[in-house]
Protein backbone atom coordinates (compact mmCIF):
# COMPACT_ATOMS: atom_id res chain seq x y z
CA UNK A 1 -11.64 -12.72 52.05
CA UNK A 2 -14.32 -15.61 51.23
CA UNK A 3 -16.83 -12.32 49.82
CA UNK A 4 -13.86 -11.07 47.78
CA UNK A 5 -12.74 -14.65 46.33
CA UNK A 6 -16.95 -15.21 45.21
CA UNK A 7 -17.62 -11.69 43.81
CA UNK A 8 -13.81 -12.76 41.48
CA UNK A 9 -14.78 -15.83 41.01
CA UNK A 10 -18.33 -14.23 39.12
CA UNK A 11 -16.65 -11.92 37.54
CA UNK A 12 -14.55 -14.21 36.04
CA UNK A 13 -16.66 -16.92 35.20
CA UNK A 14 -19.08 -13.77 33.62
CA UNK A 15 -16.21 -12.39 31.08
CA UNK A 16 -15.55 -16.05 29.85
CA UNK A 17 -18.92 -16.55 29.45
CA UNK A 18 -19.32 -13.19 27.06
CA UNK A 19 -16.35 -14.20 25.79
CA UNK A 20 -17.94 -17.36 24.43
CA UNK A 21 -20.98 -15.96 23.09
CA UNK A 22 -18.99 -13.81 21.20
CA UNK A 23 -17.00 -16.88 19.84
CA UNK A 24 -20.24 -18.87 19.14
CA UNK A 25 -21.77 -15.54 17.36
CA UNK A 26 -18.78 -14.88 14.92
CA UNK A 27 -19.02 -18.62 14.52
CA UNK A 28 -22.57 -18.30 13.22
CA UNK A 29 -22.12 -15.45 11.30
CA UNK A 30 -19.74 -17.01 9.49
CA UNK A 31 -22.03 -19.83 8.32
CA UNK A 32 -22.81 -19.09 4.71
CA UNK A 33 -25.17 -22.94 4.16
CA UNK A 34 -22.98 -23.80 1.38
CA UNK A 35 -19.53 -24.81 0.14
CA UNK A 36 -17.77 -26.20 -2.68
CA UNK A 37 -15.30 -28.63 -3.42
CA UNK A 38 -13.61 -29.94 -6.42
CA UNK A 39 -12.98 -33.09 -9.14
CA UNK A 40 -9.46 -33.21 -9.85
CA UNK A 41 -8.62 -35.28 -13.39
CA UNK A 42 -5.62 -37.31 -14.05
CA UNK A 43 -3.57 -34.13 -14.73
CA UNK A 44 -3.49 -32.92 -11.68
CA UNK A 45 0.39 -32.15 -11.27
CA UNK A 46 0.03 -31.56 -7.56
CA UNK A 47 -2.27 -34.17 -5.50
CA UNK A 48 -1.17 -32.49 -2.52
CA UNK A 49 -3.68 -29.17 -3.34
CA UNK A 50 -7.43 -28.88 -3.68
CA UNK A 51 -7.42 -26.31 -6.42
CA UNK A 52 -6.84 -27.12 -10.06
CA UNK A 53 -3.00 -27.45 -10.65
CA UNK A 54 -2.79 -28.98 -13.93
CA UNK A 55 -0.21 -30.08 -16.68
CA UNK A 56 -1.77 -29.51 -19.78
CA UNK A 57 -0.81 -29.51 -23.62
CA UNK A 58 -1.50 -27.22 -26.59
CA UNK A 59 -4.68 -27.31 -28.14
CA UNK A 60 -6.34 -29.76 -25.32
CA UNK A 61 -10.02 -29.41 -24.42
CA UNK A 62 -10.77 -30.39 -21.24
CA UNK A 63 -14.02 -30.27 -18.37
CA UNK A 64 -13.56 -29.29 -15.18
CA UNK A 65 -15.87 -30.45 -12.49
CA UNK A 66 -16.64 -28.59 -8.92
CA UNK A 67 -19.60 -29.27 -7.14
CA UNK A 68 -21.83 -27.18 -4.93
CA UNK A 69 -23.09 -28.35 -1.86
CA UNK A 70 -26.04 -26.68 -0.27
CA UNK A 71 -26.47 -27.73 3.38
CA UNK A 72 -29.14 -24.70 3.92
CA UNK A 73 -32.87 -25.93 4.53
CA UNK A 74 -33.89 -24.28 1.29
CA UNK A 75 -32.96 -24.22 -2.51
CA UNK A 76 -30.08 -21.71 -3.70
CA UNK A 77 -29.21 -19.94 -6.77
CA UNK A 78 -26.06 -19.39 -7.76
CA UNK A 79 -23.21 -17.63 -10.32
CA UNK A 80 -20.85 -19.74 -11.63
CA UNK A 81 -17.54 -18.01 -13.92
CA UNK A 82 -14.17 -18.26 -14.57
CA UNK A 83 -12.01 -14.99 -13.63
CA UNK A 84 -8.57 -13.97 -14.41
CA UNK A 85 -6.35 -13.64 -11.37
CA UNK A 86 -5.26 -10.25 -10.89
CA UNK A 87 -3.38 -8.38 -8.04
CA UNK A 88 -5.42 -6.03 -5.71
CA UNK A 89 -4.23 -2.95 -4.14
CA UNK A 90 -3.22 -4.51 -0.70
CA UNK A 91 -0.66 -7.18 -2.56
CA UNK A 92 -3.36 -9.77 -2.36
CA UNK A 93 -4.04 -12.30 -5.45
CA UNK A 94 -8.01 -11.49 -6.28
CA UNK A 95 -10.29 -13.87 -8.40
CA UNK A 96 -13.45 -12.10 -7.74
CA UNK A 97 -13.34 -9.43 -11.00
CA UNK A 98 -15.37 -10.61 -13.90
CA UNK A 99 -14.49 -8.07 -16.24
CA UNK A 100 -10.73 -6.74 -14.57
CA UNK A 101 -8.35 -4.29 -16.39
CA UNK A 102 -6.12 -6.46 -17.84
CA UNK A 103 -2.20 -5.89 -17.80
CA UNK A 104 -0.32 -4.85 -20.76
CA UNK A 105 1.81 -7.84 -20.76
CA UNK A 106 -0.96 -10.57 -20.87
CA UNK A 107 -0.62 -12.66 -24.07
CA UNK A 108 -2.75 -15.06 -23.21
CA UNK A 109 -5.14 -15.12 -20.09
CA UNK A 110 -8.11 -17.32 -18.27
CA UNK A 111 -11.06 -16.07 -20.41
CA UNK A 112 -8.94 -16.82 -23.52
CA UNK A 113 -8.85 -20.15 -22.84
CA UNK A 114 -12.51 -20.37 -21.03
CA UNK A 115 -14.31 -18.09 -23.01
CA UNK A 116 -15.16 -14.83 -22.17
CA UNK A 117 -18.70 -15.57 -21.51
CA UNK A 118 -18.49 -18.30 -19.78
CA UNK A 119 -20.97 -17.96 -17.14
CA UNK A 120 -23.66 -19.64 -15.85
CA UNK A 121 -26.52 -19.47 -12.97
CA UNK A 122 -27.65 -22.94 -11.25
CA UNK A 123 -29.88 -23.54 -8.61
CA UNK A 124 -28.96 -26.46 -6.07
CA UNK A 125 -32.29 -27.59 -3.74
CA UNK A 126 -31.87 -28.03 -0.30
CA UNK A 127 -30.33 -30.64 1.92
CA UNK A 128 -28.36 -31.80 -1.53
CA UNK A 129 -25.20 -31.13 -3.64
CA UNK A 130 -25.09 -30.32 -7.97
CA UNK A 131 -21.86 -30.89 -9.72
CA UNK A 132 -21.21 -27.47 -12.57
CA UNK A 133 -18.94 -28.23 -15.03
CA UNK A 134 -16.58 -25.68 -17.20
CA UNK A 135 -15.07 -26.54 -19.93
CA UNK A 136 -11.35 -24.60 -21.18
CA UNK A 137 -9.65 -25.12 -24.78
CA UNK A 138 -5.38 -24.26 -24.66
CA UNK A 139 -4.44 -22.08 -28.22
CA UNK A 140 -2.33 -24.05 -30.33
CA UNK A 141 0.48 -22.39 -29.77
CA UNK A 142 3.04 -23.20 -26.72
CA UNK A 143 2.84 -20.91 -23.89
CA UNK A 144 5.17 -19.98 -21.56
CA UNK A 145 4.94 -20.25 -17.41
CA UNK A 146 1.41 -20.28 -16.18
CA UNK A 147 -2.20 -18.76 -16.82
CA UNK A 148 -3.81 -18.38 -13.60
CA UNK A 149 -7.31 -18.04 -12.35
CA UNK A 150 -10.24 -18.99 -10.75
CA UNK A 151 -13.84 -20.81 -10.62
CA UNK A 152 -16.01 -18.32 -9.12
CA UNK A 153 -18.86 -19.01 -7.07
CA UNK A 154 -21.49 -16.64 -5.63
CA UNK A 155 -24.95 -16.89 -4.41
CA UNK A 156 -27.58 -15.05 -5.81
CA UNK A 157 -29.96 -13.42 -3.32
CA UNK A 158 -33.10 -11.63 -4.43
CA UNK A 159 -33.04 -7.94 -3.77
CA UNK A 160 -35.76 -8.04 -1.47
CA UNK A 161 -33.77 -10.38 1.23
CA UNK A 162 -31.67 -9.07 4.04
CA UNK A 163 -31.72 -6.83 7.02
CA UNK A 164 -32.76 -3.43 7.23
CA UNK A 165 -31.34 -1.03 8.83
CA UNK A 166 -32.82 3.17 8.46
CA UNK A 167 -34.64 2.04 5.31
CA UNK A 168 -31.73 0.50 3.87
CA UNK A 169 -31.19 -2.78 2.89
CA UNK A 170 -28.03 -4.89 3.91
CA UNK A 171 -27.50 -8.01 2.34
CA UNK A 172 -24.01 -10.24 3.36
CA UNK A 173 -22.04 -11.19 0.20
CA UNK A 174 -20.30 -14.25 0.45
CA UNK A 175 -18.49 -16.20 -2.61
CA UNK A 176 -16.19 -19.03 -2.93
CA UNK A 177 -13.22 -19.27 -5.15
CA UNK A 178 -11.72 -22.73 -6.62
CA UNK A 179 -8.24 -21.79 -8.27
CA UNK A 180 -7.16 -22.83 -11.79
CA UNK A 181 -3.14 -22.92 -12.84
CA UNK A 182 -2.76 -24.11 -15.83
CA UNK A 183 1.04 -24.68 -17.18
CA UNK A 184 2.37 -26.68 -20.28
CA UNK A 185 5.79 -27.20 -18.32
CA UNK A 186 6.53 -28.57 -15.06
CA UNK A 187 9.36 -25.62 -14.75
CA UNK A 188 8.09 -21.98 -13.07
CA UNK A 189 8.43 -19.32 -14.84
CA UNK A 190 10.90 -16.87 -13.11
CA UNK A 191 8.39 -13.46 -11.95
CA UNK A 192 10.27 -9.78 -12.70
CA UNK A 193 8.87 -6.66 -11.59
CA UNK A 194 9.19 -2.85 -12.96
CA UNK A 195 8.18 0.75 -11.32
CA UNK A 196 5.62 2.49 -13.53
CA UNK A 197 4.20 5.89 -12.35
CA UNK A 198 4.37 6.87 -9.17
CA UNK A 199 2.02 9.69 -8.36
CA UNK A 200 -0.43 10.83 -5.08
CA UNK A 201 -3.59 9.86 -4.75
CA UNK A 202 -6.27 8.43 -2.41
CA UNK A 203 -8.04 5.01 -0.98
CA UNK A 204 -10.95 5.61 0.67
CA UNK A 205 -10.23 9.18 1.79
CA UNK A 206 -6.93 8.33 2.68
CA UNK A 207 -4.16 10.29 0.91
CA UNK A 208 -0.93 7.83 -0.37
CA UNK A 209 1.88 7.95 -2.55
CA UNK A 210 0.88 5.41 -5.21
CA UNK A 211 3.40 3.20 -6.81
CA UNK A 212 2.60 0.86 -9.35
CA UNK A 213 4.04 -1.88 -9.22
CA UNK A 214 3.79 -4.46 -12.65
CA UNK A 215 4.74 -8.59 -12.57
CA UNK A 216 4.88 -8.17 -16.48
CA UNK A 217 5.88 -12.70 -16.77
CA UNK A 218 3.88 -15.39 -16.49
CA UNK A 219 5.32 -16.44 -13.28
CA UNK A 220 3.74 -16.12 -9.60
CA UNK A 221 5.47 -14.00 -7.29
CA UNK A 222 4.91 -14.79 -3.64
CA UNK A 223 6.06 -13.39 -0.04
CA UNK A 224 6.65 -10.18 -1.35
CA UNK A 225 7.99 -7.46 0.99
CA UNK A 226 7.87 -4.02 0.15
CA UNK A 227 10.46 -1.43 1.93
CA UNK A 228 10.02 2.16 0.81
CA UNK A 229 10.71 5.91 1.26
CA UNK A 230 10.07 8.94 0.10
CA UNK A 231 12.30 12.33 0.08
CA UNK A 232 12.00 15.71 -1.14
CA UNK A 233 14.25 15.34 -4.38
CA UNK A 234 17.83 16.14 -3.61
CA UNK A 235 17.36 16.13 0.06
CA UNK A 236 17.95 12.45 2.69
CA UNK A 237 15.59 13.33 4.96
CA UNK A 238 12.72 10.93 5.47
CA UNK A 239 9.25 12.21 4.65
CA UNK A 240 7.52 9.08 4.16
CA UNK A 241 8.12 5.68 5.43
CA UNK A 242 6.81 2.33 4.64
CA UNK A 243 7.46 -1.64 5.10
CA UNK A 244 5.16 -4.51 4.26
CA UNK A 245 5.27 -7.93 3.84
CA UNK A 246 3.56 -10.65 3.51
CA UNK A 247 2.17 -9.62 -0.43
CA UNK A 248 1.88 -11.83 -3.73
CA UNK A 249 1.73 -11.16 -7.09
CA UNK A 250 -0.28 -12.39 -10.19
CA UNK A 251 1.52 -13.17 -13.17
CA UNK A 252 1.06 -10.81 -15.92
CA UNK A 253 -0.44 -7.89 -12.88
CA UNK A 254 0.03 -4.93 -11.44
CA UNK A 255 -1.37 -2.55 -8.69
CA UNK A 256 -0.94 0.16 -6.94
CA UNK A 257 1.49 -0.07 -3.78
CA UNK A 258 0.58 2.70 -1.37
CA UNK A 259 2.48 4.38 1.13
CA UNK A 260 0.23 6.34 2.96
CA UNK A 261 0.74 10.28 4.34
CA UNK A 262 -0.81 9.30 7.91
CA UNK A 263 -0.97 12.48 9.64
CA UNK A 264 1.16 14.72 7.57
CA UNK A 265 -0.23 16.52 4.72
CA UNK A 266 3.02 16.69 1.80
CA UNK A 267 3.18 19.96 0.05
CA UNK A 268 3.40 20.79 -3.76
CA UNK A 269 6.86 19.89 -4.56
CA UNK A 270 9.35 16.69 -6.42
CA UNK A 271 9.90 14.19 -4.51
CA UNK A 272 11.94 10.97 -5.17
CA UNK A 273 10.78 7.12 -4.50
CA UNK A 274 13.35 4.87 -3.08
CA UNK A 275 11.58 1.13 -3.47
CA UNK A 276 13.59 -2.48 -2.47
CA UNK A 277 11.37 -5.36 -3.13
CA UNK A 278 11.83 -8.73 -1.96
CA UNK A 279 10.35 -11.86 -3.27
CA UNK A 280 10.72 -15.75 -2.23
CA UNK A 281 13.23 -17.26 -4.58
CA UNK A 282 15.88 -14.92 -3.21
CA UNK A 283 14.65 -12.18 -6.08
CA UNK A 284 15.28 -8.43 -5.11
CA UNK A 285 14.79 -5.46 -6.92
CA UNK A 286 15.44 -1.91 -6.71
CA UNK A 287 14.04 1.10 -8.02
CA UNK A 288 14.81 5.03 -7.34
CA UNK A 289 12.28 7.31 -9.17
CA UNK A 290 11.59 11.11 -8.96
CA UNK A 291 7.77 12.36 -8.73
CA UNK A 292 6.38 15.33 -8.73
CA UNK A 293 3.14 16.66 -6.39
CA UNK A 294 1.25 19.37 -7.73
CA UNK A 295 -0.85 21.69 -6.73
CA UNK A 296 -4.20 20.77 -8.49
CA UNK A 297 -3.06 16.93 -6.56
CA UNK A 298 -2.89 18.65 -3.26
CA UNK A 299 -6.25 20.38 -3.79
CA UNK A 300 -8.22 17.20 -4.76
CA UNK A 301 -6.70 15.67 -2.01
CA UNK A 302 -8.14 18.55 0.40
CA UNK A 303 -10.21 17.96 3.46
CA UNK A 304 -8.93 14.22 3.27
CA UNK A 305 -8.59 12.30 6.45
CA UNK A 306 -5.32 11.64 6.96
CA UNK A 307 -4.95 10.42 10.39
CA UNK A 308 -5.99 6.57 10.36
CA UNK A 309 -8.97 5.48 12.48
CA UNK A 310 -8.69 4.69 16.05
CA UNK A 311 -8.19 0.62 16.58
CA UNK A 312 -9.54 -1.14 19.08
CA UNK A 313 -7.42 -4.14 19.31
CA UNK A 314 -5.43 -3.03 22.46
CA UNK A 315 -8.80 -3.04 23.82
CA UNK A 316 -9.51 -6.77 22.67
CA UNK A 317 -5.99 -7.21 23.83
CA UNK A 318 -6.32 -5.67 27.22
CA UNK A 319 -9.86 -7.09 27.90
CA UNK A 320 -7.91 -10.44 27.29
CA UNK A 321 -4.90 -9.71 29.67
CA UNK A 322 -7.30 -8.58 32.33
CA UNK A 323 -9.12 -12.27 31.87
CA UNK A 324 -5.93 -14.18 32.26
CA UNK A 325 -4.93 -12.24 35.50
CA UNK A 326 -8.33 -12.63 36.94
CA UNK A 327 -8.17 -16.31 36.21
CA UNK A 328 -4.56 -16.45 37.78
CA UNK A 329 -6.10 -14.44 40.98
CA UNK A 330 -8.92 -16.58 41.18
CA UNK A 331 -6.50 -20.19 40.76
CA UNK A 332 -3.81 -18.37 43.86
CA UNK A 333 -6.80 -17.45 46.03
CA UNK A 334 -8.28 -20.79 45.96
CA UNK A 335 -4.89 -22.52 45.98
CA UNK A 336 -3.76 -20.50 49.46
CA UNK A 337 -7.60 -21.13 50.67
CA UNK A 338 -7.24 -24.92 50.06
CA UNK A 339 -3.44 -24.37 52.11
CA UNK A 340 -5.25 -22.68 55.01
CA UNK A 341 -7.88 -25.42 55.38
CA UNK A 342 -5.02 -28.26 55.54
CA UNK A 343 -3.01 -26.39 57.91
CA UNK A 344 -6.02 -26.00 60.12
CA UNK A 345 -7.08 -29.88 59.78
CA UNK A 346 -3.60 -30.42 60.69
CA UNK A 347 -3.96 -28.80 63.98
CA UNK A 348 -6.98 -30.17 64.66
């Protein structure tokens, strides 16, 4: 019993161990020796956030101030815009497009106010920090809800740097992102939403039914769930499912909401869209829309994967199981040990 409780008590004390090191790898990995924070003026309307939430008027200039802080042991160059925010085509607010497809419905957007060329490249030496100022004029006119983006911040890395791997060379891309509302009334701006085209189409080699989806006001739409399916027109049988939550919107955005085939492959044929959406605020919306699938879409679709990759986080999940009952046989064989040993001194 003693051989058995040692070779447990290694094995356990081995997997924690690797499970650390993995830990204290991610850890370092995700040290990019820099960050940024921000200067918020008087205007700040919410002194709760770290972005810039501000209250401003018509036809006020005003500098904003973040400032780059570059704890690496050697000097860094960096890219330093203003984006518009836009919504990318997993429901996720995006900052990081310098020169995005705007939506229809923007009147007035970030680089309106910012410039459009507003971009600069600064280098900050080591061990210290540089503050980079932008500078935004509001038109004269009053606008309604809010214009939304973001102070983007990337590091420049020569083309030479990074690992290589088969001749090729891989170089890490990391960027921070310092958000800018601006809104000439303290009330929000209710969001709306509308079904554009609805077609089939592909991310990544993965065939979906695309929906577009469009946030055509300047209000921000947030928790956003998504419940969807598609039918053969005239028929209420189920060919495609979908639900997801957890989504935002952009004012003034759209993008593509996908539903995708998974391991069925949909034949040429009209199909029809059924599409609830749910938003925080107690908004819902519904849409039914017919689509058709041709043949020519099928065909450029062809020798797709469908099937999603395998996932391995059952295995993380079972590897982490296993630990706990290994730690739990370990604790009750050392606990009934210890009870053996007492019951023996008692004797004695």
């Amino acid at each position: 019993m003693k051989r058995w409780l040692r070779v447990l008590v290694t094995l356990g004390t081995l997997l924690v161990a690797f499970g650390w090191m993995q830990q204290t790898k991610t850890a370092k990995a995700e040290s990019v020796g820099y960050s940024v924070s921000t200067i918020t003026p008087k205007n700040q309307d919410d002194k709760k956030v770290t972005y810039f939430a501000l209250r401003v008027k018509p036809n006020e200039q005003q500098k904003l101030t973040i400032v780059i802080h570059n704890s690496s042991k050697s000097a860094k160059k960096f890219q330093v815009g203003v984006n518009q925010a836009m919504t990318n085509t997993n429901g996720v607010i995006d900052y990081s497009q310098s020169n995005p497809k705007l939506d229809s419905s923007l009147k007035v957007g970030i680089k309106d106010v910012f410039g459009k060329n507003d971009t600069q490249k600064v280098t900050v030496n080591a061990k210290s920090s540089k503050k980079v100022s932008v500078n935004y004029k509001m038109p004269a006119k009053k606008i309604d809800g809010m214009i939304l983006g973001g102070v983007y911040v990337k590091e420049l890395k020569d083309n030479n740097t990074g690992s290589k791997k088969n001749g090729v060379t891989i170089s890490n891309a990391f960027a921070y992102v310092v958000g800018v509302r601006l809104r000439e009334s303290g009330i929000d701006v209710a969001p709306d939403m509308r079904l554009n085209a609805v077609k089939a189409g592909s991310i990544n080699g993965f065939s979906q039914v695309q929906a577009n989806l469009q946030n055509p006001r300047p209000g921000l739409m947030k928790a956003l769930k998504v419940v969807s399916k598609v039918t053969k027109q005239g028929s209420s049988k189920t060919v495609l499912s979908q639900t997801k939550e957890g989504m935002a919107m952009a004012p003034n955005s759209n993008f593509n909401y996908s539903i995708p085939w998974g391991d069925k492959q949909l034949t040429a044929g009209d199909y029809t869209l059924k599409l609830d959406a749910y938003a925080k605020g107690g908004y819902h919306w519904q849409f039914t829309k017919n689509f058709t699938i041709t043949q020519k879409d099928i065909s450029s679709l062809k020798n797709r994967i469908n099937t999603p990759q395998k996932s391995y986080l059952w295995w993380f999940v079972g590897g982490g199981i296993l630990i706990v009952l290994l730690l739990a046989i370990i604790v009750y064989l050392l606990m009934k040990n210890r009870k053996k040993d007492d019951d023996t001194d008692e004797t004695e």
